[in-house]
C-alpha atoms as a PDB file:
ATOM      1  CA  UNK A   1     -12.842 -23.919   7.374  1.00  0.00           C
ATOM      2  CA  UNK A   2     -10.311 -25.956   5.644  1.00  0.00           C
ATOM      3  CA  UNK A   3      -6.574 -24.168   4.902  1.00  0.00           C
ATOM      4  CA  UNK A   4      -6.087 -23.749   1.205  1.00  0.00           C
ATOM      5  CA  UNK A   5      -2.952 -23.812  -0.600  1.00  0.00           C
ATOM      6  CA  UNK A   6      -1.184 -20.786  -1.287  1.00  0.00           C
ATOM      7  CA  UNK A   7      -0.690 -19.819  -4.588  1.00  0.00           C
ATOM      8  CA  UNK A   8       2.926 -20.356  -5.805  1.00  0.00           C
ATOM      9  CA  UNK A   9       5.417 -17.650  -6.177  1.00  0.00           C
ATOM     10  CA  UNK A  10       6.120 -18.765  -9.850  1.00  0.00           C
ATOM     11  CA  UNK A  11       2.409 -19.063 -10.687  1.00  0.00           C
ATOM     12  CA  UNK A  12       1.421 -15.383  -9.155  1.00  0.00           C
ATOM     13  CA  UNK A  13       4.907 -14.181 -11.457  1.00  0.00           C
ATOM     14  CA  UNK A  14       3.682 -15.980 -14.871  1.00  0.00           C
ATOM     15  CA  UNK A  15       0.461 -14.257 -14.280  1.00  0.00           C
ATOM     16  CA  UNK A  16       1.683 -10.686 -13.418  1.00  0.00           C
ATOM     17  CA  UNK A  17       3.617 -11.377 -16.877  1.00  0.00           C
ATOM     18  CA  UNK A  18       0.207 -12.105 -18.599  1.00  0.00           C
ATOM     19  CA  UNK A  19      -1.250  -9.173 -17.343  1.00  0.00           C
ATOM     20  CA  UNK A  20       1.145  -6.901 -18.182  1.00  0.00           C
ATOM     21  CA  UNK A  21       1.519  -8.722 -21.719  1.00  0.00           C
ATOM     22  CA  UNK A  22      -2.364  -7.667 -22.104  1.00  0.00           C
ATOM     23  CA  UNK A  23      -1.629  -4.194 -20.990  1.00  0.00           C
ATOM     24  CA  UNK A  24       1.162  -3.797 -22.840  1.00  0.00           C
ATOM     25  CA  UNK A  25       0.990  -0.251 -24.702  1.00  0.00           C
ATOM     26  CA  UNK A  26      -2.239   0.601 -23.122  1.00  0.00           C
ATOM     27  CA  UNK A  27      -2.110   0.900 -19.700  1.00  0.00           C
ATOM     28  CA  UNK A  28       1.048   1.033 -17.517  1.00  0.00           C
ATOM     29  CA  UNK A  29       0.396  -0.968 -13.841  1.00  0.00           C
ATOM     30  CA  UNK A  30       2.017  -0.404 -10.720  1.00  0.00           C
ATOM     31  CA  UNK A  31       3.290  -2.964  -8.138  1.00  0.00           C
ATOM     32  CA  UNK A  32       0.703  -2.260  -6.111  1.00  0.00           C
ATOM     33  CA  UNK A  33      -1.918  -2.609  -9.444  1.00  0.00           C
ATOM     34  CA  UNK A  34      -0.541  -6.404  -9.563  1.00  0.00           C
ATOM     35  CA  UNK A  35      -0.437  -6.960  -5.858  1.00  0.00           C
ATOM     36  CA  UNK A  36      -4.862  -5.729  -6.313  1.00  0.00           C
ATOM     37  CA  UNK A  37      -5.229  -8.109  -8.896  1.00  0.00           C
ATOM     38  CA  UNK A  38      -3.930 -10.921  -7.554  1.00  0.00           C
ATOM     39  CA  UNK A  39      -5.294 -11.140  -4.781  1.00  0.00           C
ATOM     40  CA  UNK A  40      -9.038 -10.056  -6.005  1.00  0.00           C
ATOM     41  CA  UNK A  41      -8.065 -13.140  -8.352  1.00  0.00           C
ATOM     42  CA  UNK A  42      -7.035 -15.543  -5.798  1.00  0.00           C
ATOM     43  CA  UNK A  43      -8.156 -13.947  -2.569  1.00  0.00           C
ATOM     44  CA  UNK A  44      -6.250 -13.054   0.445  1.00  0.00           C
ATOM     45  CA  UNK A  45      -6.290 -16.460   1.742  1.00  0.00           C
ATOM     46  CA  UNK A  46      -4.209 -17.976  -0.536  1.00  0.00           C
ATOM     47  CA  UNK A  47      -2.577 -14.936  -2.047  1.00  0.00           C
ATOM     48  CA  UNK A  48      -0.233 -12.278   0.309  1.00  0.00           C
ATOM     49  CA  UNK A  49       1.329  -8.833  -0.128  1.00  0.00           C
ATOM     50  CA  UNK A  50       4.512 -10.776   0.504  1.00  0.00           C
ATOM     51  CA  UNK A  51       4.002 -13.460  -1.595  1.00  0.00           C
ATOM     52  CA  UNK A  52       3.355 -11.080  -4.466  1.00  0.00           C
ATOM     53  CA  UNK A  53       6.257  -8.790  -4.098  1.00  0.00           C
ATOM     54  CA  UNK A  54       8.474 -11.985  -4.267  1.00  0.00           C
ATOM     55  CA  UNK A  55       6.903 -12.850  -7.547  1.00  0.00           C
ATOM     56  CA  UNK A  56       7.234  -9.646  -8.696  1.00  0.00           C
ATOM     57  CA  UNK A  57      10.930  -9.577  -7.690  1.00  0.00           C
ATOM     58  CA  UNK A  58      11.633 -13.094  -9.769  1.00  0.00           C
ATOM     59  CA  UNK A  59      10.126 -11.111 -12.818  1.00  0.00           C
ATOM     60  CA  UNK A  60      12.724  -8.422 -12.285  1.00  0.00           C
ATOM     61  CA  UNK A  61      15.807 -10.690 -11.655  1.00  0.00           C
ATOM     62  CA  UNK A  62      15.072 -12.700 -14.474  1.00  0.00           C
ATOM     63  CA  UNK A  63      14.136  -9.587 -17.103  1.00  0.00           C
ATOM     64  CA  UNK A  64      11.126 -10.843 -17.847  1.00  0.00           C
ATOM     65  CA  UNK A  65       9.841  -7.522 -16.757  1.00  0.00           C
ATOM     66  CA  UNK A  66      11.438  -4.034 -15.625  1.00  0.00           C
ATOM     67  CA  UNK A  67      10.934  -1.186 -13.324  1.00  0.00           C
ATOM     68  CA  UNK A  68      10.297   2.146 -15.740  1.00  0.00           C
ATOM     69  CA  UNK A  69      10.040   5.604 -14.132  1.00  0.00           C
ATOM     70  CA  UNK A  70       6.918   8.061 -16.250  1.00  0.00           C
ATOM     71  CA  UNK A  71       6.295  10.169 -13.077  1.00  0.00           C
ATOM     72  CA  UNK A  72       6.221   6.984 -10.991  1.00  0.00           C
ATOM     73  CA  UNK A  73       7.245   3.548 -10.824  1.00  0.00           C
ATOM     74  CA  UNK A  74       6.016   1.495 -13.140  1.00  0.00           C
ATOM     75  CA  UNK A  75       6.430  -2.344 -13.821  1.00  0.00           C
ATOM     76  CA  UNK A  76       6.445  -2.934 -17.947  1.00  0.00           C
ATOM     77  CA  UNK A  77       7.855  -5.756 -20.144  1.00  0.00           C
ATOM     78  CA  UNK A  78      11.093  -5.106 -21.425  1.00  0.00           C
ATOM     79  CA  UNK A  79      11.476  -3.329 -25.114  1.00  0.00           C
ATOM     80  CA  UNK A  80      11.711  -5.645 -27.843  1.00  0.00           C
ATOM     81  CA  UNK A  81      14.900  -5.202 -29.945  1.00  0.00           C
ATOM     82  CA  UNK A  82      14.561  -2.438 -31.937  1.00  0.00           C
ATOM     83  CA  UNK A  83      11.500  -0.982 -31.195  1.00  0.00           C
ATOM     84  CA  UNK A  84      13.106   1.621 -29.042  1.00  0.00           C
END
């Protein structure tokens, strides 16, 4: 069996953004709702648990996305001005 390129960090982050862009207003995810998905995307060969909270963590830094509490811990994308 041949090793296979893990996915990079930035790659894994602009799709998390993509999925939560799609789920935007309908469904709120999780970290551990990306972390599924992208590795039943990628599979665990290429894609880890580690690898996925670092992505998530550049999304954060960077504001691309926030951490919003409804009862839990969600990941969303930031409001757009003034649509608060």
């Amino acid at each position: 069996m041949t090793d296979m390129a893990a996915v990079p960090i930035e790659t894994l982050a602009d799709e998390m953004y993509q999925l939560l862009a799609e789920c935007a207003g309908k469904k709120n995810l999780k970290a551990g709702d990306l972390i599924k998905e992208m590795i039943a995307r990628h599979g665990e060969a290429t894609c880890s648990k580690d690898d996925c909270k670092k992505a998530i963590r550049i999304l954060i830094d960077t504001g691309r996305c926030i951490y919003s509490y409804l009862g839990g811990s969600y990941i969303q994308l930031p409001p757009k001005e003034g649509t608060e």
